[in-house]
Protein backbone atom coordinates (compact mmCIF):
# COMPACT_ATOMS: atom_id res chain seq x y z
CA UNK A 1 0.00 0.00 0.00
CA UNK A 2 1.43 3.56 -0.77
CA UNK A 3 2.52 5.57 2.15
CA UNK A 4 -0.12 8.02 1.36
CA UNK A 5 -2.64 5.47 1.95
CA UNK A 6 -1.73 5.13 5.71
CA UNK A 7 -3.34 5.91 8.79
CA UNK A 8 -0.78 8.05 11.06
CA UNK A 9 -2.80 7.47 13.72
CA UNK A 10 -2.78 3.54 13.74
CA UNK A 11 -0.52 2.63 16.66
CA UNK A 12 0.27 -0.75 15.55
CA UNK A 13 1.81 1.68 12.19
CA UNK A 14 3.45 3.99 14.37
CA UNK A 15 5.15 0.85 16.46
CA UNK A 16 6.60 -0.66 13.15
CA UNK A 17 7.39 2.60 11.33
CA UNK A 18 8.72 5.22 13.92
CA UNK A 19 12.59 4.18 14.73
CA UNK A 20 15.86 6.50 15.05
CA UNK A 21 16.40 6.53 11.52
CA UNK A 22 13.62 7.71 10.28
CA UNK A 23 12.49 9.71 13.43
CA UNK A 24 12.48 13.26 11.37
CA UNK A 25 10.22 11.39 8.64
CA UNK A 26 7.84 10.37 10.99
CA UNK A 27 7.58 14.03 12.73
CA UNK A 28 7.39 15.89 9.39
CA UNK A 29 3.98 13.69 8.98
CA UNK A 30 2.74 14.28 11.95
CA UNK A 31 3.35 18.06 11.80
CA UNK A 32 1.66 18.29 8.54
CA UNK A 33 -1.50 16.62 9.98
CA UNK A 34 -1.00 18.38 13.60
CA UNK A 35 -1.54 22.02 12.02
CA UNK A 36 -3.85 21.39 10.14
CA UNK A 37 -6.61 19.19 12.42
CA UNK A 38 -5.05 19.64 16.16
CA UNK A 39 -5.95 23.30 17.03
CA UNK A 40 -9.69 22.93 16.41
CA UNK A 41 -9.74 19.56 17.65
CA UNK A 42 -8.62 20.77 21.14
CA UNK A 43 -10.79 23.92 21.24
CA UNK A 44 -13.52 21.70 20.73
CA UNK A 45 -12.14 19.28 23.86
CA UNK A 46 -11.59 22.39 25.91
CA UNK A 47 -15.29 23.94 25.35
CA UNK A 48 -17.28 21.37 25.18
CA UNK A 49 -15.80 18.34 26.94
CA UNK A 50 -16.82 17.37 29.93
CA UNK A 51 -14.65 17.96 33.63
CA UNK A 52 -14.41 13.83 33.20
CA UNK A 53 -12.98 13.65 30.11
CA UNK A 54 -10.98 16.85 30.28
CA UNK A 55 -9.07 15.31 33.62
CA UNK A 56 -8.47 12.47 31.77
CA UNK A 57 -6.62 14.80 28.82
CA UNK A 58 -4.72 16.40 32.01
CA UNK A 59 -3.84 13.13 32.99
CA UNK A 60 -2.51 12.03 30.41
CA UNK A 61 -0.41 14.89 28.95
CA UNK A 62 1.20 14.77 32.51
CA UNK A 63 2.20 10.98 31.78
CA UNK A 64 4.09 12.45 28.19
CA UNK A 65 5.52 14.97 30.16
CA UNK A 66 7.05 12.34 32.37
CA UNK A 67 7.70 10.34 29.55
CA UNK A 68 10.30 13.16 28.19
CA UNK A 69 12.83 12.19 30.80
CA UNK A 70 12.27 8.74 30.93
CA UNK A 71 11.38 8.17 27.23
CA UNK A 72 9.80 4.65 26.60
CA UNK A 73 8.57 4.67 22.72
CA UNK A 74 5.93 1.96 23.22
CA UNK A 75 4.64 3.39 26.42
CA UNK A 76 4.64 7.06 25.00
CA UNK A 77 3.21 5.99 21.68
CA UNK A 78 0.36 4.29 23.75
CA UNK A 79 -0.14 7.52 26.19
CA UNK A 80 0.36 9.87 22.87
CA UNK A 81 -2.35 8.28 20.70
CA UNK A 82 -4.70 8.03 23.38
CA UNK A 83 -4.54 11.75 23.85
CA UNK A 84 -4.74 12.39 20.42
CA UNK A 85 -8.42 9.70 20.32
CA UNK A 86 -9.70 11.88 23.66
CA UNK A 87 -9.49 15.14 22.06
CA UNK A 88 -11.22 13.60 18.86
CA UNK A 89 -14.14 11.92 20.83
């Protein structure tokens, strides 16, 4: 399948294709898709989500945070996309 058939946000993807080599690839994507769907996506979360699921974004942005400086790719990949699927919901 042609790379620009892929789903960025499939984690299983992101497990297999995000490695030190190819690390700037993988961000370029995601910067692409981040300006372009990310701001309104997290107004949205931030008016109109509930104080539920808006401690759970808290939550789990504090977990990346931790993550920076004890970086585990699975675990922040795991904590990352389900950020990303909160403020989508």
């Amino acid at each position: 399948m042609p790379q620009s058939n892929w789903n960025f946000l499939d984690q299983e993807l992101l497990t297999w294709w995000m490695t030190e080599e190819n690390f700037h690839q993988v961000i370029d994507h995601f910067l692409v898709m981040r300006i372009c769907l990310e701001p309104q996506a997290c107004l949205l979360a931030a008016t109109v989500g509930t104080a539920e699921q808006k401690a759970h974004l808290n939550t789990l942005m504090a977990e990346m945070a931790a993550l920076k400086e004890n970086f585990r790719r699975e675990r922040w990949i795991e904590v990352d996309m389900a950020w990303h699927e909160h403020i989508y919901e």
